[in-house]
PDB file of N, CA and C in Angstrom:
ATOM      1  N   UNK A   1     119.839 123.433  93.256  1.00  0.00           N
ATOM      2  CA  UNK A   1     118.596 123.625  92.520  1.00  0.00           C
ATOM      3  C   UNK A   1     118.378 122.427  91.589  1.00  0.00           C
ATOM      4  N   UNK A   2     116.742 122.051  91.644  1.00  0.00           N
ATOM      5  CA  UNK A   2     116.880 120.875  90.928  1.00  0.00           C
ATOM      6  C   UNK A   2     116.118 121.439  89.125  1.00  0.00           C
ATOM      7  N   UNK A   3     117.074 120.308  88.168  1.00  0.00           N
ATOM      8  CA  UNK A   3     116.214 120.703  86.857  1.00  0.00           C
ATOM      9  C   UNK A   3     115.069 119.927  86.839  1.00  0.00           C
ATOM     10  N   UNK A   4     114.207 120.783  85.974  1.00  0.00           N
ATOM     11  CA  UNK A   4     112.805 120.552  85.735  1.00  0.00           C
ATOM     12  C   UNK A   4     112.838 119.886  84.636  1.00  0.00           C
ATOM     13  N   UNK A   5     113.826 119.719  83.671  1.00  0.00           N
ATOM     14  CA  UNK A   5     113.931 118.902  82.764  1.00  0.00           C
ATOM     15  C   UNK A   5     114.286 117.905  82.921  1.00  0.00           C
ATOM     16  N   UNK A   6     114.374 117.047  84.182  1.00  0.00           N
ATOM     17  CA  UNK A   6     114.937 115.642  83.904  1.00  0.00           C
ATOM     18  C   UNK A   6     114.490 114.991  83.865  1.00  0.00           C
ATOM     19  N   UNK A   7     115.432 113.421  82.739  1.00  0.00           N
ATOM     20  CA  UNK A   7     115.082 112.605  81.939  1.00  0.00           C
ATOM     21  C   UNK A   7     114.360 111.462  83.035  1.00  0.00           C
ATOM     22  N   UNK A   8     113.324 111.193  82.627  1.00  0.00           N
ATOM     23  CA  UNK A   8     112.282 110.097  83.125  1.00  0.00           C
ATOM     24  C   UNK A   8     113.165 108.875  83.102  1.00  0.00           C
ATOM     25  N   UNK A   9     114.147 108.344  82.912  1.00  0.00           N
ATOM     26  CA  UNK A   9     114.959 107.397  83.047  1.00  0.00           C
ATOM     27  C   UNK A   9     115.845 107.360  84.277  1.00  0.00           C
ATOM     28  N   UNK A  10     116.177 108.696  84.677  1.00  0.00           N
ATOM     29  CA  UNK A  10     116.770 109.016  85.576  1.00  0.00           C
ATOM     30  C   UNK A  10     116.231 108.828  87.270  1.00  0.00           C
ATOM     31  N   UNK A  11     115.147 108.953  87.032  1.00  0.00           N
ATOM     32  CA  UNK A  11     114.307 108.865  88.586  1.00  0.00           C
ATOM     33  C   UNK A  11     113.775 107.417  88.974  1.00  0.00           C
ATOM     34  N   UNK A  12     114.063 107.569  90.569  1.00  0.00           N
ATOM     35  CA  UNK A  12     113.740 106.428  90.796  1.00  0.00           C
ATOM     36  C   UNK A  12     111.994 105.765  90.663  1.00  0.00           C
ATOM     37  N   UNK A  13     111.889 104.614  90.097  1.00  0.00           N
ATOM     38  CA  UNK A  13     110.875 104.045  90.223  1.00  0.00           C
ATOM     39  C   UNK A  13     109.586 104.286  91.060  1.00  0.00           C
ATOM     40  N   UNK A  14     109.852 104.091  92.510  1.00  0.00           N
ATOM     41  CA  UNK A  14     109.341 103.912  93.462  1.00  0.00           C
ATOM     42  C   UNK A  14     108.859 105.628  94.058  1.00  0.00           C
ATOM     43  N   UNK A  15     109.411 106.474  93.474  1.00  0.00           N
ATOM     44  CA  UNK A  15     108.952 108.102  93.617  1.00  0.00           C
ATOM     45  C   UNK A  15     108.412 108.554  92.638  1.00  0.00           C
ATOM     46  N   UNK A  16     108.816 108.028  91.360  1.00  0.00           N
ATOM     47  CA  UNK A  16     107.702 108.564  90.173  1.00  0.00           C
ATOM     48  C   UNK A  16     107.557 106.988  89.478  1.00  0.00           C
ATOM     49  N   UNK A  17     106.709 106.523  90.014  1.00  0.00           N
ATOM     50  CA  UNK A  17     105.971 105.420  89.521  1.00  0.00           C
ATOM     51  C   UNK A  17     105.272 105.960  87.858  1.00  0.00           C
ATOM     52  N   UNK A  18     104.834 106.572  88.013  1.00  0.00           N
ATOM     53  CA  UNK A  18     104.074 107.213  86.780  1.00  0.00           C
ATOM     54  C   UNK A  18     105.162 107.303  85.428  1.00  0.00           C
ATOM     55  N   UNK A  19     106.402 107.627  85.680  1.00  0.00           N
ATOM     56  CA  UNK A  19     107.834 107.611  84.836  1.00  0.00           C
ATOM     57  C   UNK A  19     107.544 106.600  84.106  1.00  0.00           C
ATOM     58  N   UNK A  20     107.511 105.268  84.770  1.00  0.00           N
ATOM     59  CA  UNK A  20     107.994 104.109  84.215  1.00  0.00           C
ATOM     60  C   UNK A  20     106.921 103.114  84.067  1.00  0.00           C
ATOM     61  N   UNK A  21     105.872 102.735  84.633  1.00  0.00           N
ATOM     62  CA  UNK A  21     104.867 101.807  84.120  1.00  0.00           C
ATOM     63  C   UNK A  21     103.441 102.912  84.078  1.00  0.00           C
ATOM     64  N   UNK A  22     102.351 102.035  82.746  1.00  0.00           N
ATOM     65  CA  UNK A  22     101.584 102.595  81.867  1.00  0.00           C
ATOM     66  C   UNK A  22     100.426 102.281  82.498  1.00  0.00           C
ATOM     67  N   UNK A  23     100.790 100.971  83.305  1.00  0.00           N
ATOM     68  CA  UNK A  23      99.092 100.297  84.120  1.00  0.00           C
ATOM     69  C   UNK A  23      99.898 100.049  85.284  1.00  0.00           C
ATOM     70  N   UNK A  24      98.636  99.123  85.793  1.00  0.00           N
ATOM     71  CA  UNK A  24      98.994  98.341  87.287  1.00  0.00           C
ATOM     72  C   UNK A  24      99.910  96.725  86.949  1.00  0.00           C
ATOM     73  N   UNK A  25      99.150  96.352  85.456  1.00  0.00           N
ATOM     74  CA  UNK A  25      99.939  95.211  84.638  1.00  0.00           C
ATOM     75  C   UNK A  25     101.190  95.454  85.193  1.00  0.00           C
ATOM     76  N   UNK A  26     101.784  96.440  84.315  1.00  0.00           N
ATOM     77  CA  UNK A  26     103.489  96.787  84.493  1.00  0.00           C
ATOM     78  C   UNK A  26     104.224  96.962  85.870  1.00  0.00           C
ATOM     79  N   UNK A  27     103.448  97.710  86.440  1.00  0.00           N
ATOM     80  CA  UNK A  27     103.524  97.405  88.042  1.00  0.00           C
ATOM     81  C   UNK A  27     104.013  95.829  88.192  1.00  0.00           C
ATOM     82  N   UNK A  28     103.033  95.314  88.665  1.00  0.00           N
ATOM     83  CA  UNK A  28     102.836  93.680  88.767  1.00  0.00           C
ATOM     84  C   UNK A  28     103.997  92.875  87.930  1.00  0.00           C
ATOM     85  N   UNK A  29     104.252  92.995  86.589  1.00  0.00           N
ATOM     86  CA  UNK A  29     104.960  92.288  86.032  1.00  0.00           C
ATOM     87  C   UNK A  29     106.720  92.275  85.924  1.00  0.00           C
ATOM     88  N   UNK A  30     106.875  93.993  86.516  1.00  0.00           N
ATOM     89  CA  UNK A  30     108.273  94.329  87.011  1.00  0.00           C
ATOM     90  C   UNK A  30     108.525  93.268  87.912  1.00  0.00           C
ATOM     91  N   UNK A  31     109.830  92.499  87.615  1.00  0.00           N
ATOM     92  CA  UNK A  31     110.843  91.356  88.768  1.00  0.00           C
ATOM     93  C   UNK A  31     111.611  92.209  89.575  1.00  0.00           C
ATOM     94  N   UNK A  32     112.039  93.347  89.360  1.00  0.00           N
ATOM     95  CA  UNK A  32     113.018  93.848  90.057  1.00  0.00           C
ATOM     96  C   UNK A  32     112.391  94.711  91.498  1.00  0.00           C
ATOM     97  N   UNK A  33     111.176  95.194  91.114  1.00  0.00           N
ATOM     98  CA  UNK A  33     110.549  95.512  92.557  1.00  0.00           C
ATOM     99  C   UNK A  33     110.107  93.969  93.639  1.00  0.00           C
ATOM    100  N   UNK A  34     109.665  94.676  94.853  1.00  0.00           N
ATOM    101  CA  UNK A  34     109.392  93.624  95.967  1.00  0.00           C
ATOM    102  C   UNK A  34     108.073  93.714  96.167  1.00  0.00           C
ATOM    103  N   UNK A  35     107.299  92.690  96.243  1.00  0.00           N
ATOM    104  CA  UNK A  35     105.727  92.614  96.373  1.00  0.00           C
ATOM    105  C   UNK A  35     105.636  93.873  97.094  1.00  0.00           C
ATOM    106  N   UNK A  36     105.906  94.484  98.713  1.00  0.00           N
ATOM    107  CA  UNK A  36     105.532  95.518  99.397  1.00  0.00           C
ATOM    108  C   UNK A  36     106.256  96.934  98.324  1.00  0.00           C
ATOM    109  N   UNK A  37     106.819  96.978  97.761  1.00  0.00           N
ATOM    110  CA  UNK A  37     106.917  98.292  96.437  1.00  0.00           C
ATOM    111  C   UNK A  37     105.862  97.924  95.522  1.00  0.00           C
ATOM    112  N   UNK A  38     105.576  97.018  94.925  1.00  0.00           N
ATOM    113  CA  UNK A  38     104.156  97.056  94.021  1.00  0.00           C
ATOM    114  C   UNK A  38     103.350  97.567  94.866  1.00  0.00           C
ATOM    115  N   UNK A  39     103.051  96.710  96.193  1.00  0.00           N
ATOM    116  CA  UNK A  39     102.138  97.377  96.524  1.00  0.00           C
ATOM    117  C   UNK A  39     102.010  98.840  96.885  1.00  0.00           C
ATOM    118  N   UNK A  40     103.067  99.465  97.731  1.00  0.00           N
ATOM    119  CA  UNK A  40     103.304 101.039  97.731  1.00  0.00           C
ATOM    120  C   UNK A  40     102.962 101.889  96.312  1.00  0.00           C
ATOM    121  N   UNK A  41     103.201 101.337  95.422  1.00  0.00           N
ATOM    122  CA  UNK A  41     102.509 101.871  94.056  1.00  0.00           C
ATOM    123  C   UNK A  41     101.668 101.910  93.827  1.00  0.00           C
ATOM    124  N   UNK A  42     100.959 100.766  93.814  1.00  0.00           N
ATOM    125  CA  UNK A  42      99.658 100.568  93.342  1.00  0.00           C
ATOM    126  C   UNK A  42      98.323 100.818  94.687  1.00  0.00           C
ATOM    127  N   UNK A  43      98.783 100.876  95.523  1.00  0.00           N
ATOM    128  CA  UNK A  43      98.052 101.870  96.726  1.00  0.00           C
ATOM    129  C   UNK A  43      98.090 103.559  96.592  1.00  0.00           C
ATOM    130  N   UNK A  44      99.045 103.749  95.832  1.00  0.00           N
ATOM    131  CA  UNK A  44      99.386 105.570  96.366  1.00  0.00           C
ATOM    132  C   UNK A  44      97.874 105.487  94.878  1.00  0.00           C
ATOM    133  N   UNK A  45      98.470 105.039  93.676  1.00  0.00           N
ATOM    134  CA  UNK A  45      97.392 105.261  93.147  1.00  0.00           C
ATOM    135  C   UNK A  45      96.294 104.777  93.000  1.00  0.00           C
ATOM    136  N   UNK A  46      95.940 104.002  94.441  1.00  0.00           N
ATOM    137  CA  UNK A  46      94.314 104.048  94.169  1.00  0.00           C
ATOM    138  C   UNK A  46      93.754 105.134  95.151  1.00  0.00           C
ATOM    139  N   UNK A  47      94.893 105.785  95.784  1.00  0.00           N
ATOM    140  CA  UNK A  47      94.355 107.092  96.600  1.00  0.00           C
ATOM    141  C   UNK A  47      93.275 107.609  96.134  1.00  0.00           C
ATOM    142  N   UNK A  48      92.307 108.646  96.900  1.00  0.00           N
ATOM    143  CA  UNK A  48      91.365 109.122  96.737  1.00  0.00           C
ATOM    144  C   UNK A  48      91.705 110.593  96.339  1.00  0.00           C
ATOM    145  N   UNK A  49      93.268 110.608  96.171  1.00  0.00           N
ATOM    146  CA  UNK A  49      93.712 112.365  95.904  1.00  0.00           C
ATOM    147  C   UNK A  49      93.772 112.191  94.454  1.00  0.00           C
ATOM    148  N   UNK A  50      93.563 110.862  93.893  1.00  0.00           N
ATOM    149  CA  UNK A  50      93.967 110.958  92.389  1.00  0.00           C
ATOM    150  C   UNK A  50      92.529 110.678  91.658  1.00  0.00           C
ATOM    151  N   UNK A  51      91.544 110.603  92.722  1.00  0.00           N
ATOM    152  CA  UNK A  51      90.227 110.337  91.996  1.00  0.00           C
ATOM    153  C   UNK A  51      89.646 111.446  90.630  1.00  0.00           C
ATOM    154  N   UNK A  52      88.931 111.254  89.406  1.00  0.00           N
ATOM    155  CA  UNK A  52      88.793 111.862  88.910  1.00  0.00           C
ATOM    156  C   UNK A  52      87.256 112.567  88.856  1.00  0.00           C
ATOM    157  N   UNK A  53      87.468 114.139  89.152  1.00  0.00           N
ATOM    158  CA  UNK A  53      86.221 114.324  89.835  1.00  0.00           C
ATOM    159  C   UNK A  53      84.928 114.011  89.087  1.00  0.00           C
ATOM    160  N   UNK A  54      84.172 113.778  89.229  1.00  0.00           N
ATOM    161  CA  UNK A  54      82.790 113.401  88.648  1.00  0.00           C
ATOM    162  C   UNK A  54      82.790 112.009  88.129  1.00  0.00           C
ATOM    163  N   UNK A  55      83.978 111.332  88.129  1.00  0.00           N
ATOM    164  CA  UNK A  55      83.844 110.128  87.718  1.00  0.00           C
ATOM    165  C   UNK A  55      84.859 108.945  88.899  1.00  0.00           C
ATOM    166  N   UNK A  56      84.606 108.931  89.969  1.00  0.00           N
ATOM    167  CA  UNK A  56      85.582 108.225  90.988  1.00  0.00           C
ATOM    168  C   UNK A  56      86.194 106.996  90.522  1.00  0.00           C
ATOM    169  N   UNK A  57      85.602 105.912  89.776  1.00  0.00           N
ATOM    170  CA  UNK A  57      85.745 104.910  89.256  1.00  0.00           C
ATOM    171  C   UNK A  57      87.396 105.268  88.341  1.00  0.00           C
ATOM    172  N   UNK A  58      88.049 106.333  88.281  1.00  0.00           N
ATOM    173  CA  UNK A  58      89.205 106.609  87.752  1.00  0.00           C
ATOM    174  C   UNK A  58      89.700 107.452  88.300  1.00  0.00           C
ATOM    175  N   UNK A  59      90.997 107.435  88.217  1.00  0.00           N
ATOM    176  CA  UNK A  59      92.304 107.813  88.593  1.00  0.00           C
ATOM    177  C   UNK A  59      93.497 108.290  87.648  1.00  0.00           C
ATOM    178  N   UNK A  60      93.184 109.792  87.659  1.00  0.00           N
ATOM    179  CA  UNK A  60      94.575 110.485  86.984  1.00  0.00           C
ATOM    180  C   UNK A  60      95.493 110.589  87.809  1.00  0.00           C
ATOM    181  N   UNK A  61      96.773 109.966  87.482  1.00  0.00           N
ATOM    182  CA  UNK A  61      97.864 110.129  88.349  1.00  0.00           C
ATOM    183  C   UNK A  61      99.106 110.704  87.401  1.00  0.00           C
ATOM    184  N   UNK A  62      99.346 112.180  88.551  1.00  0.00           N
ATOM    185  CA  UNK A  62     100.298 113.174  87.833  1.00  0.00           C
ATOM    186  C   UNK A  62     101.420 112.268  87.049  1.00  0.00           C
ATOM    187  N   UNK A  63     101.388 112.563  85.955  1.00  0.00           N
ATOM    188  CA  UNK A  63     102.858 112.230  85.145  1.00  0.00           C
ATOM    189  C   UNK A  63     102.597 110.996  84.082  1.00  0.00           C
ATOM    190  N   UNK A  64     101.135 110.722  84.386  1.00  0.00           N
ATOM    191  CA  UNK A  64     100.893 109.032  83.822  1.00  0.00           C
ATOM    192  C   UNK A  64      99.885 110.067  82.284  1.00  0.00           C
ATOM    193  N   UNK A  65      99.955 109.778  80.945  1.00  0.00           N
ATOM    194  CA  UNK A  65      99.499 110.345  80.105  1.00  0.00           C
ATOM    195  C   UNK A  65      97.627 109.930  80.360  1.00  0.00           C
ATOM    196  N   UNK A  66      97.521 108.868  80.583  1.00  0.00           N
ATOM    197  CA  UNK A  66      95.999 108.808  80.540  1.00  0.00           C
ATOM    198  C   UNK A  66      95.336 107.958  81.968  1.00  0.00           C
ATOM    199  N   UNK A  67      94.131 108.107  82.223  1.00  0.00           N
ATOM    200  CA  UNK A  67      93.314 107.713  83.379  1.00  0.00           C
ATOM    201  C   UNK A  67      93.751 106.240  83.845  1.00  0.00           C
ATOM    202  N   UNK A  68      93.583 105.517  84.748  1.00  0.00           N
ATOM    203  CA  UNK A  68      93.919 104.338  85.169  1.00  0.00           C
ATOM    204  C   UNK A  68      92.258 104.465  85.764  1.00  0.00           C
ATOM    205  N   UNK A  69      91.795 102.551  85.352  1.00  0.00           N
ATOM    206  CA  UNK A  69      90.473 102.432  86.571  1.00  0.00           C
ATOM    207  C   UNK A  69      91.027 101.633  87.761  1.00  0.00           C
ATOM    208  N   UNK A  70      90.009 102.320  88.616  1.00  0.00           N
ATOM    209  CA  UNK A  70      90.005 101.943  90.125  1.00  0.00           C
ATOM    210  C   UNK A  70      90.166 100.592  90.194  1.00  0.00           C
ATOM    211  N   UNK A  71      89.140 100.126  89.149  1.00  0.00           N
ATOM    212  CA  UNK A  71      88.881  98.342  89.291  1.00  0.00           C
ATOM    213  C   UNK A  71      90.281  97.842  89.140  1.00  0.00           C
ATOM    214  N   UNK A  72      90.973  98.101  88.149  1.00  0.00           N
ATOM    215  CA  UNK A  72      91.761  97.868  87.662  1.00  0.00           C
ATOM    216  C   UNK A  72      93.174  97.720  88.590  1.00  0.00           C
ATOM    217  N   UNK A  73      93.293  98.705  89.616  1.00  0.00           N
ATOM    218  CA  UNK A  73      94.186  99.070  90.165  1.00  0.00           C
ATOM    219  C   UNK A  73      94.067  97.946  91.455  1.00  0.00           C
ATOM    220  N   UNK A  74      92.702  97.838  92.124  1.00  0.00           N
ATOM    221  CA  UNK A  74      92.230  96.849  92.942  1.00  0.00           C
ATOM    222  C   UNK A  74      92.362  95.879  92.770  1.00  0.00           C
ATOM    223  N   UNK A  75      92.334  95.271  91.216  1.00  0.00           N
ATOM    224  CA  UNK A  75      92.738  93.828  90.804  1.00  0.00           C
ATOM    225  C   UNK A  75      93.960  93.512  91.245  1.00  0.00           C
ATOM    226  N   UNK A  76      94.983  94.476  90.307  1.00  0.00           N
ATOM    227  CA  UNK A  76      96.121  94.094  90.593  1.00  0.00           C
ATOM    228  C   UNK A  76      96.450  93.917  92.087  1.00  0.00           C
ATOM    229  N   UNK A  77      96.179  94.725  92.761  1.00  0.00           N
ATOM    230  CA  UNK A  77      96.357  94.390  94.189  1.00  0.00           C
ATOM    231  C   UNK A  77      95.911  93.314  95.286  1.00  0.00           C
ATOM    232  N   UNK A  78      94.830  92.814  94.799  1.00  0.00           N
ATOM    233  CA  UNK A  78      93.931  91.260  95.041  1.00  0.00           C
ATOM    234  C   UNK A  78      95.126  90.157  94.480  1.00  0.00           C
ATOM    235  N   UNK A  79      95.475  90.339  93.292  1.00  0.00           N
ATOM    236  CA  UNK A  79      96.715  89.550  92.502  1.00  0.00           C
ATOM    237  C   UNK A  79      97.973  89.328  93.465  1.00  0.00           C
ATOM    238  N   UNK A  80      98.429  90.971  93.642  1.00  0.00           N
ATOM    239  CA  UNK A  80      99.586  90.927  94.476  1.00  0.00           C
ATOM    240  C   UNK A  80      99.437  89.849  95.944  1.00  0.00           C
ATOM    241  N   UNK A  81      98.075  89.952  95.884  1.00  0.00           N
ATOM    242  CA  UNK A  81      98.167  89.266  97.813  1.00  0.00           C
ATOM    243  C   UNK A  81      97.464  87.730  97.323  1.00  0.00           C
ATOM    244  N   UNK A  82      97.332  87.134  96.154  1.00  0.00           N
ATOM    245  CA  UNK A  82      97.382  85.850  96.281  1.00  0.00           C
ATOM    246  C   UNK A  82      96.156  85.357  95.909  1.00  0.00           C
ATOM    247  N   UNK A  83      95.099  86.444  95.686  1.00  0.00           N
ATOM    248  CA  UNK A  83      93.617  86.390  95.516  1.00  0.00           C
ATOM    249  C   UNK A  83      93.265  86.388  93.953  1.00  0.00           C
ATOM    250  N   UNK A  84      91.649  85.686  94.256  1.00  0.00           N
ATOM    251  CA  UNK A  84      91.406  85.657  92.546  1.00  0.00           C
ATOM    252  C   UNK A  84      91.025  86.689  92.144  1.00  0.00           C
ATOM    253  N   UNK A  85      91.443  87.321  90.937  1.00  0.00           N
ATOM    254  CA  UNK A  85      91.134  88.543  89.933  1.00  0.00           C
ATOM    255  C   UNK A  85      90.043  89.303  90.376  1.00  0.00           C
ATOM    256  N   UNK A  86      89.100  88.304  90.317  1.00  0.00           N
ATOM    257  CA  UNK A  86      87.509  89.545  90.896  1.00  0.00           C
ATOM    258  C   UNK A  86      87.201  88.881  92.099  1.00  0.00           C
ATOM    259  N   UNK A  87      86.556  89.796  92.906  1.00  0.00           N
ATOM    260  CA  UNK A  87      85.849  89.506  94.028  1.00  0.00           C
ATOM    261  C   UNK A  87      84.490  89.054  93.771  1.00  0.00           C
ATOM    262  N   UNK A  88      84.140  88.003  95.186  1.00  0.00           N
ATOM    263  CA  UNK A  88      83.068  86.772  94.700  1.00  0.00           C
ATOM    264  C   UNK A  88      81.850  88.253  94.360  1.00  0.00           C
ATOM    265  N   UNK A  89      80.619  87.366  93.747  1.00  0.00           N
ATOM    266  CA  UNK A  89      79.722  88.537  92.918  1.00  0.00           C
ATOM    267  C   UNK A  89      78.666  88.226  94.374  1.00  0.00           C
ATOM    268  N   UNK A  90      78.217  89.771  94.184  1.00  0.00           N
ATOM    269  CA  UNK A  90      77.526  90.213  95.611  1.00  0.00           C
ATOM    270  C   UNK A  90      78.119  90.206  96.843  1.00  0.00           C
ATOM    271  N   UNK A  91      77.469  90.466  97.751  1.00  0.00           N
ATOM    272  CA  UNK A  91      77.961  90.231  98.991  1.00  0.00           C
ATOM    273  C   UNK A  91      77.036  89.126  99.803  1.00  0.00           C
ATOM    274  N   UNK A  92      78.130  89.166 101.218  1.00  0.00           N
ATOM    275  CA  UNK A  92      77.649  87.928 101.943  1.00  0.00           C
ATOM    276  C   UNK A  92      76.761  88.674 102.890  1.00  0.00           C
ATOM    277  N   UNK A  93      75.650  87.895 103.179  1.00  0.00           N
ATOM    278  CA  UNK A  93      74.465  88.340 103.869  1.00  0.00           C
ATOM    279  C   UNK A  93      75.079  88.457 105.383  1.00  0.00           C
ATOM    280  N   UNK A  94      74.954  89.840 106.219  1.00  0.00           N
ATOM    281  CA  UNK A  94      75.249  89.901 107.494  1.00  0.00           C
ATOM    282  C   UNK A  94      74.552  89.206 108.252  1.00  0.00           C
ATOM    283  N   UNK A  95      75.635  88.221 109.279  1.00  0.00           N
ATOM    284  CA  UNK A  95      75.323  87.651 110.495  1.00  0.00           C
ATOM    285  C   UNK A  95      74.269  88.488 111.253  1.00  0.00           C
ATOM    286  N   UNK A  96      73.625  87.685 111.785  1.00  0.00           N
ATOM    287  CA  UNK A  96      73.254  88.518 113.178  1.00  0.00           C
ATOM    288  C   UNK A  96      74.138  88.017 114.168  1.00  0.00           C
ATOM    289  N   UNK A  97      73.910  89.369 115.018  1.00  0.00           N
ATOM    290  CA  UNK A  97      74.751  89.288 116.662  1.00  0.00           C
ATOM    291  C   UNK A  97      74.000  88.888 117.531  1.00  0.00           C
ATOM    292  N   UNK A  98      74.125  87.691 117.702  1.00  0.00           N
ATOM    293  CA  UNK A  98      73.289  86.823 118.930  1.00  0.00           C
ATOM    294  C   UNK A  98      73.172  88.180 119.979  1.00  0.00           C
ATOM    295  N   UNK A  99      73.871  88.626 120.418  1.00  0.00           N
ATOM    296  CA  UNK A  99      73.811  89.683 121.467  1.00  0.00           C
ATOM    297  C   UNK A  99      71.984  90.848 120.896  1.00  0.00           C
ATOM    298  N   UNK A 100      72.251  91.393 119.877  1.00  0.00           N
ATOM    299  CA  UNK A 100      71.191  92.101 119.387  1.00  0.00           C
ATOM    300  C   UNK A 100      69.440  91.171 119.410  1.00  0.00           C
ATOM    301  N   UNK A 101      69.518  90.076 119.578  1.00  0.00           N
ATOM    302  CA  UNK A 101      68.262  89.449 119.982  1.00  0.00           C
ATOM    303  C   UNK A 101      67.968  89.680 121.601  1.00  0.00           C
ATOM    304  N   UNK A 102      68.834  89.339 122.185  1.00  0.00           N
ATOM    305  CA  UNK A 102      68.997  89.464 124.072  1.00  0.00           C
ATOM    306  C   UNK A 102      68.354  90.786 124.052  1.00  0.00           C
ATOM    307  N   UNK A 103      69.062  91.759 122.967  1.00  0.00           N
ATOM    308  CA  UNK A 103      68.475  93.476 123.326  1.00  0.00           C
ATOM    309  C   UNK A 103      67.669  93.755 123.027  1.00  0.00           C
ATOM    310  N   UNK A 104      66.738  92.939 122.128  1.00  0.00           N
ATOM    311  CA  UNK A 104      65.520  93.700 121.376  1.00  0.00           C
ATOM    312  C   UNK A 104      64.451  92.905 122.616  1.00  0.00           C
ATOM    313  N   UNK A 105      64.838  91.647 123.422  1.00  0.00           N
ATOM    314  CA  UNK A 105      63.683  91.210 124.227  1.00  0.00           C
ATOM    315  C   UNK A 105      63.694  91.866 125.375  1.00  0.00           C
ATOM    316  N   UNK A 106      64.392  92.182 126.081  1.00  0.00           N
ATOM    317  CA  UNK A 106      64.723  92.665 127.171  1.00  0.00           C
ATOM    318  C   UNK A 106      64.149  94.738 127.141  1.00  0.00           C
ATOM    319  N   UNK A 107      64.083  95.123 125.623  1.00  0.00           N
ATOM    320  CA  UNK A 107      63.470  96.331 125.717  1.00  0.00           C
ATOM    321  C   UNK A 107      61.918  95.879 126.024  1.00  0.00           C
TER     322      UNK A 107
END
C-alpha cells in the first residue's frame, strides 16, 4: 500500500513534474534532465486534459499550486528545439496548388 503522504522530494521528477518545477523556465533550466524529458514534461502539460475550462489559454496541472499559460509552455518548447521565443507574427499566405487551377478549368 502506497502512503498518501509522501514527501515531494521523494518522487521522481519525470512522474510528478509538478513536485519539482514552478514553470516551464525550471523545466528548461534543469541540467540533469535530457532535452526529450523536458520535452515529455512540458508536452504532458500543454495537454488539452489540463486546459482550464472557460479559459484554454491556461493550464492547471494537478499538484502545481497555480495556472501555467499555454503560450508560455509553447515557448519553452520552441526553445527546447532550437527556435526563436515567438513565432514569426501572422501567418504565411497559402500557396496555391497548381493542381486546383487544372480543376476549376476543366469543370
Amino acid at each position: 500500500m502506497t502512503k498518501a503522504g509522501t514527501n515531494a522530494g521523494n518522487l521522481n521528477p519525470l512522474f510528478h513534474p509538478a513536485a519539482h518545477y514552478a514553470s516551464p523556465e525550471d523545466v528548461l533550466n534543469d541540467s540533469e534532465l535530457s532535452a526529450p524529458e523536458k520535452r515529455i514534461i512540458l508536452s504532458s502539460w500543454a495537454s488539452d486534459m489540463f486546459a482550464v475550462e472557460s479559459f484554454p489559454a491556461l493550464r492547471e496541472v494537478p499538484g502545481m499550486s497555480h495556472a501555467i499559460r499555454l503560450a508560455d509552455i509553447l515557448a519553452a518548447l520552441r526553445r527546447l528545439d532550437g527556435e526563436d521565443d515567438d513565432p514569426p507574427p501572422g501567418g504565411l499566405p497559402m500557396r496555391r496548388r497548381p493542381w486546383t487551377a487544372a480543376l476549376r478549368r476543366s469543370a
